[in-house]
N, C-alpha and C. Protein backbone atom coordinates (compact mmCIF):
# COMPACT_ATOMS: atom_id res chain seq x y z
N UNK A 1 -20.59 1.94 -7.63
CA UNK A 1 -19.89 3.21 -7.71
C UNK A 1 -18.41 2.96 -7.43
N UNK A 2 -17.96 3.59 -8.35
CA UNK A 2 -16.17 3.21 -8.23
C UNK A 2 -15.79 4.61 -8.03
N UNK A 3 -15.18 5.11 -6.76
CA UNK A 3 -14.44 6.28 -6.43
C UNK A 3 -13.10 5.99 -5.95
N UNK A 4 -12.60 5.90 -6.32
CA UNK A 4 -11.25 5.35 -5.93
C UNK A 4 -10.04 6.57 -6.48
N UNK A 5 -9.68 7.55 -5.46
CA UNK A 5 -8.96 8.82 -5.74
C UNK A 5 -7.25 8.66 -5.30
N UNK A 6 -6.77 9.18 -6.63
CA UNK A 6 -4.92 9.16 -7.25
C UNK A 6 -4.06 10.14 -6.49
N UNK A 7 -3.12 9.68 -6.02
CA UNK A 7 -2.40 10.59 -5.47
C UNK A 7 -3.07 11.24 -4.10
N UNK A 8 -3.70 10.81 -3.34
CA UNK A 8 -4.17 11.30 -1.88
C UNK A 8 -3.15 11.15 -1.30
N UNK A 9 -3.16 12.18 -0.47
CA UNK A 9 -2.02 12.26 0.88
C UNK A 9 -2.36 11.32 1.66
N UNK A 10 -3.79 11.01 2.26
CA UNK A 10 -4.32 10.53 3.15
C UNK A 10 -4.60 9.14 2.92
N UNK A 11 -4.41 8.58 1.42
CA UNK A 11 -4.51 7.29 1.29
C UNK A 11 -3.37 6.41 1.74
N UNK A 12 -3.98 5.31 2.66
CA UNK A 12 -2.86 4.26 3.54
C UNK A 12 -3.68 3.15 2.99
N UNK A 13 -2.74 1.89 3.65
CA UNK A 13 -3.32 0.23 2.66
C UNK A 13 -2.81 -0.53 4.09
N UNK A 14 -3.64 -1.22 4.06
CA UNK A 14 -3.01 -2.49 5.77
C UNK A 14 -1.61 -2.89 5.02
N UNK A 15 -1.10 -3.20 6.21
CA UNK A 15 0.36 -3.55 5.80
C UNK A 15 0.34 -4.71 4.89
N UNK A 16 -1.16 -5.68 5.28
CA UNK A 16 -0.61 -7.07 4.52
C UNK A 16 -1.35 -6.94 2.71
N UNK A 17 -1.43 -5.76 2.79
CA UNK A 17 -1.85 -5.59 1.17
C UNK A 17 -1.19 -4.81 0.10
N UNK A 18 -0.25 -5.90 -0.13
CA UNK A 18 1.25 -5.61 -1.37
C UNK A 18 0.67 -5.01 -2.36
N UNK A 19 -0.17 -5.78 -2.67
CA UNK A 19 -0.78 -4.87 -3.96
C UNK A 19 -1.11 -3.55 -4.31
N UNK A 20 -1.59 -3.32 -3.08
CA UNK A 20 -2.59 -1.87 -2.83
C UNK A 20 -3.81 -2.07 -3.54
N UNK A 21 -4.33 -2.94 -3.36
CA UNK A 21 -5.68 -2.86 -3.94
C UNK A 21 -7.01 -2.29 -3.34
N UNK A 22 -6.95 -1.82 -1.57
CA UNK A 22 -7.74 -1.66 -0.94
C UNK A 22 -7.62 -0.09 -0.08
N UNK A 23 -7.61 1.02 -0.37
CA UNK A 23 -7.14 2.51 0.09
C UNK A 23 -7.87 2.52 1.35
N UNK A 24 -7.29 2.65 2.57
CA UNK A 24 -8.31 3.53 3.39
C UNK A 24 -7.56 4.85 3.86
N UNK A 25 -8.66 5.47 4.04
CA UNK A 25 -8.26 7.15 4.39
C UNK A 25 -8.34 7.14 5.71
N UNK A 26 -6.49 8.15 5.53
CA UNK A 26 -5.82 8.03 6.74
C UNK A 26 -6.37 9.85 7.77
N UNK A 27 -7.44 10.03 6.79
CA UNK A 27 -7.62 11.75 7.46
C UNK A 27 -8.36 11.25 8.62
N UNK A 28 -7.87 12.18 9.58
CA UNK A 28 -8.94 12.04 11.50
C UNK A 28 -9.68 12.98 11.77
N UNK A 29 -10.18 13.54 10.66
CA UNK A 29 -11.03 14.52 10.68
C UNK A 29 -12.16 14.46 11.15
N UNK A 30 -12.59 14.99 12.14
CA UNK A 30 -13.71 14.39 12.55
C UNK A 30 -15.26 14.47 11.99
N UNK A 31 -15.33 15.83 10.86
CA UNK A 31 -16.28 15.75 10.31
C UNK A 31 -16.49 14.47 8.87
N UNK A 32 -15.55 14.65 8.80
CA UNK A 32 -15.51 13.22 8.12
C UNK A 32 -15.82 11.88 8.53
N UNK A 33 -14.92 11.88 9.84
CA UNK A 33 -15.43 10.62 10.57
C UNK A 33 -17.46 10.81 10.58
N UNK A 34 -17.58 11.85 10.94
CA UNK A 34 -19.38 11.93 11.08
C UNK A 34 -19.93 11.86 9.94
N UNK A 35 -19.67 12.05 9.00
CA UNK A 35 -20.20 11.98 7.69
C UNK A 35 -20.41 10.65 7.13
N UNK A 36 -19.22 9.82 7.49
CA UNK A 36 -19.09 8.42 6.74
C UNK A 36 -19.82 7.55 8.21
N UNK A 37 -19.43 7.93 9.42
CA UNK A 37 -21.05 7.33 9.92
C UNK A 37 -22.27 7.48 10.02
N UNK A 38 -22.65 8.61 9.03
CA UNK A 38 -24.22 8.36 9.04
C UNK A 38 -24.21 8.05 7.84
N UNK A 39 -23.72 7.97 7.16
CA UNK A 39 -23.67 6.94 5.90
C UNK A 39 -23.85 5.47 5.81
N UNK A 40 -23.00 5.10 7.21
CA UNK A 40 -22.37 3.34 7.46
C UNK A 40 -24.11 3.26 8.09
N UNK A 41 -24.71 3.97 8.78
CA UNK A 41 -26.00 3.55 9.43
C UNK A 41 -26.96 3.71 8.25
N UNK A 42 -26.50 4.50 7.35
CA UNK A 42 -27.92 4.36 5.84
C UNK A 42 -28.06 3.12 5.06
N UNK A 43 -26.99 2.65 5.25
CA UNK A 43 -25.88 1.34 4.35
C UNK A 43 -26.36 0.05 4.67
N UNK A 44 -26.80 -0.82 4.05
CA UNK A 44 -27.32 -2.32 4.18
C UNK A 44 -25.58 -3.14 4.81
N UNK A 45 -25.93 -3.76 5.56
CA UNK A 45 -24.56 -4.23 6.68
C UNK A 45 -23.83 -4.86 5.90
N UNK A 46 -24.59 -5.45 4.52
CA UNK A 46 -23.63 -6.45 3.93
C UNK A 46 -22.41 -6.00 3.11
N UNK A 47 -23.05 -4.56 2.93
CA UNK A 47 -22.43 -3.40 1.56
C UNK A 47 -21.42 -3.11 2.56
N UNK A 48 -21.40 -2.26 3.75
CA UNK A 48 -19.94 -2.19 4.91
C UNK A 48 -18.82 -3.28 5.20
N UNK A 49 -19.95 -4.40 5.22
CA UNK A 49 -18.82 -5.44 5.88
C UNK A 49 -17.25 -5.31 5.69
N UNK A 50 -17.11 -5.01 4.64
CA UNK A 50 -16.35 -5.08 3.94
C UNK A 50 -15.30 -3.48 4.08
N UNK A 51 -15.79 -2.40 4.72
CA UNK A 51 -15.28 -1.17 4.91
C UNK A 51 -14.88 -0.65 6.68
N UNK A 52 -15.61 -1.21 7.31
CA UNK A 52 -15.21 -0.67 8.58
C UNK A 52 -15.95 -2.19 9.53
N UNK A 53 -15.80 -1.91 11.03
CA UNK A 53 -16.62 -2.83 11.91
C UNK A 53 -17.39 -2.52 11.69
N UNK A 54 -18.44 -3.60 12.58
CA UNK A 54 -19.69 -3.49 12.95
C UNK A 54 -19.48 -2.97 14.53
N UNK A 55 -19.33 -1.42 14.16
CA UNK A 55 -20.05 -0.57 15.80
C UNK A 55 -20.69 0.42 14.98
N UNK A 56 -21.11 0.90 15.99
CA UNK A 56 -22.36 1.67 16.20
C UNK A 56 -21.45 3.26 15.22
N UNK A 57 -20.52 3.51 15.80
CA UNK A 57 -19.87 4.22 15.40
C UNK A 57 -18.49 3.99 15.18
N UNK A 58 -17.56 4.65 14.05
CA UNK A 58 -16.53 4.41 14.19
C UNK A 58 -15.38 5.32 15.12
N UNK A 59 -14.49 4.34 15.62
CA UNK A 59 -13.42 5.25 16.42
C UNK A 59 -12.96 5.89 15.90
N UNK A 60 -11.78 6.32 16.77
CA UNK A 60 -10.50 7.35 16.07
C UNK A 60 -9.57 6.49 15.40
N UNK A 61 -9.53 5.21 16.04
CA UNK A 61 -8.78 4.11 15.35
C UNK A 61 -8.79 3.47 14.07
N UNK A 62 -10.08 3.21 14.00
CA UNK A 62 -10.94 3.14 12.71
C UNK A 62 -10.93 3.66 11.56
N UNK A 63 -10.32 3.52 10.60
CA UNK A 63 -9.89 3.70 8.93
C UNK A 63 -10.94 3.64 8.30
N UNK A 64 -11.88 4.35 7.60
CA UNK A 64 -12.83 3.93 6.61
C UNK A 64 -12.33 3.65 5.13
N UNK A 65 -12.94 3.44 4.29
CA UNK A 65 -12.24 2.82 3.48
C UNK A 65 -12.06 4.17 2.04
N UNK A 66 -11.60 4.17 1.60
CA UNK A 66 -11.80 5.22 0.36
C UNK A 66 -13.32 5.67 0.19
N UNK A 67 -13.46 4.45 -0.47
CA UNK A 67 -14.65 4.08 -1.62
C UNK A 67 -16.14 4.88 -0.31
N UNK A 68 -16.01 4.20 0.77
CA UNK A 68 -17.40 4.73 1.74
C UNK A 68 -16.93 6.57 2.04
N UNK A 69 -15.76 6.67 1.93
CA UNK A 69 -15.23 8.21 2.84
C UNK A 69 -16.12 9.11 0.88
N UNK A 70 -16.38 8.42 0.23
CA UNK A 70 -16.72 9.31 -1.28
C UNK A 70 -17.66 8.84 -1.36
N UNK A 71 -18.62 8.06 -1.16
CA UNK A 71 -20.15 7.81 -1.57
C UNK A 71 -20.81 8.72 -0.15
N UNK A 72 -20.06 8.98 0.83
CA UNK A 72 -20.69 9.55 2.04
C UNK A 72 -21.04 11.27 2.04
N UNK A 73 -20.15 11.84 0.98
CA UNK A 73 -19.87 12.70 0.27
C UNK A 73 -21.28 12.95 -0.58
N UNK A 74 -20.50 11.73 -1.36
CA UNK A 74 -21.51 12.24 -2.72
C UNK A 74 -23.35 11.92 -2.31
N UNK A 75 -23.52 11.14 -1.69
CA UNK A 75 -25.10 10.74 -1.39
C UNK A 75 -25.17 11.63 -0.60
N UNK A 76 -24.64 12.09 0.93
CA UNK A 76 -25.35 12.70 1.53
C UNK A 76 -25.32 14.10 1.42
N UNK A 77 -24.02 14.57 0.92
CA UNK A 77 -23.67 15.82 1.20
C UNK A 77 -23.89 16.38 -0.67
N UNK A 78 -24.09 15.53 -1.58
CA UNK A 78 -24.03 16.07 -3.29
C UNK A 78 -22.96 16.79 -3.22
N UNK A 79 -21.82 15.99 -3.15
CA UNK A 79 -20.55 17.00 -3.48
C UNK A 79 -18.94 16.28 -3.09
N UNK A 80 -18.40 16.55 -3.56
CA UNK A 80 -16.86 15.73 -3.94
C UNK A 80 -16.20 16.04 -2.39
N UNK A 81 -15.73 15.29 -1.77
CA UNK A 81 -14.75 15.22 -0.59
C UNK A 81 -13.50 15.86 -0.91
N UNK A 82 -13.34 16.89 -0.42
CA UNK A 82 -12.52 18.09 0.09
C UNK A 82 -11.11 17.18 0.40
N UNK A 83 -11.47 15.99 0.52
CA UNK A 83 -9.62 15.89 1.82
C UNK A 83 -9.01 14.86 0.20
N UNK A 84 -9.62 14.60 -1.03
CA UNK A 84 -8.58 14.13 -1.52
C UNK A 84 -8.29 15.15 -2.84
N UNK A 85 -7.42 14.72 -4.15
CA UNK A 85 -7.42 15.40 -5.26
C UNK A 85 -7.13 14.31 -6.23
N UNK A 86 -7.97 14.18 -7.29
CA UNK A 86 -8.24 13.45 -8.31
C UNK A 86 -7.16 14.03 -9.49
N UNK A 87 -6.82 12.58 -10.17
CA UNK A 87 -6.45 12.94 -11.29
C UNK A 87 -6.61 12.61 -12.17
């Protein structure tokens, strides 16, 4: 699944990625934050590795990545994430 959303307010990139090839969402919303962790606990560890730590839950510190903040959406909730706008 490729969700990868244009023009988000909330999309940030680690500093060391010139490219921007990797979005994580900068919203601290906390229902969001809850959403994309019961997602990260539905999720085979190998498929995350790659999106957040390995805790139990994520912090406030903690960036999820685009791509998990829209499959967390779409699998659990059947429905498009509110915090970005597609174009």
């Amino acid at each position: 699944m490729e969700k990868r959303c244009q023009n988000c307010k909330y999309k940030v990139y680690e500093q060391v990625d010139t490219k921007e090839v990797w979005p994580f969402c900068a919203c601290k919303d906390k229902e969001l934050r809850d959403i994309t962790n019961k997602l990260r606990i539905e999720l085979n560890k190998y498929q995350v590795q790659y999106h957040i730590r390995d805790d139990k839950e994520m912090s406030d510190d903690v960036l999820p990545s685009c791509q998990l903040v829209q499959s967390a959406y779409d699998i659990l909730l059947d429905s498009r994430c509110d915090k970005y706008c597609v174009e």
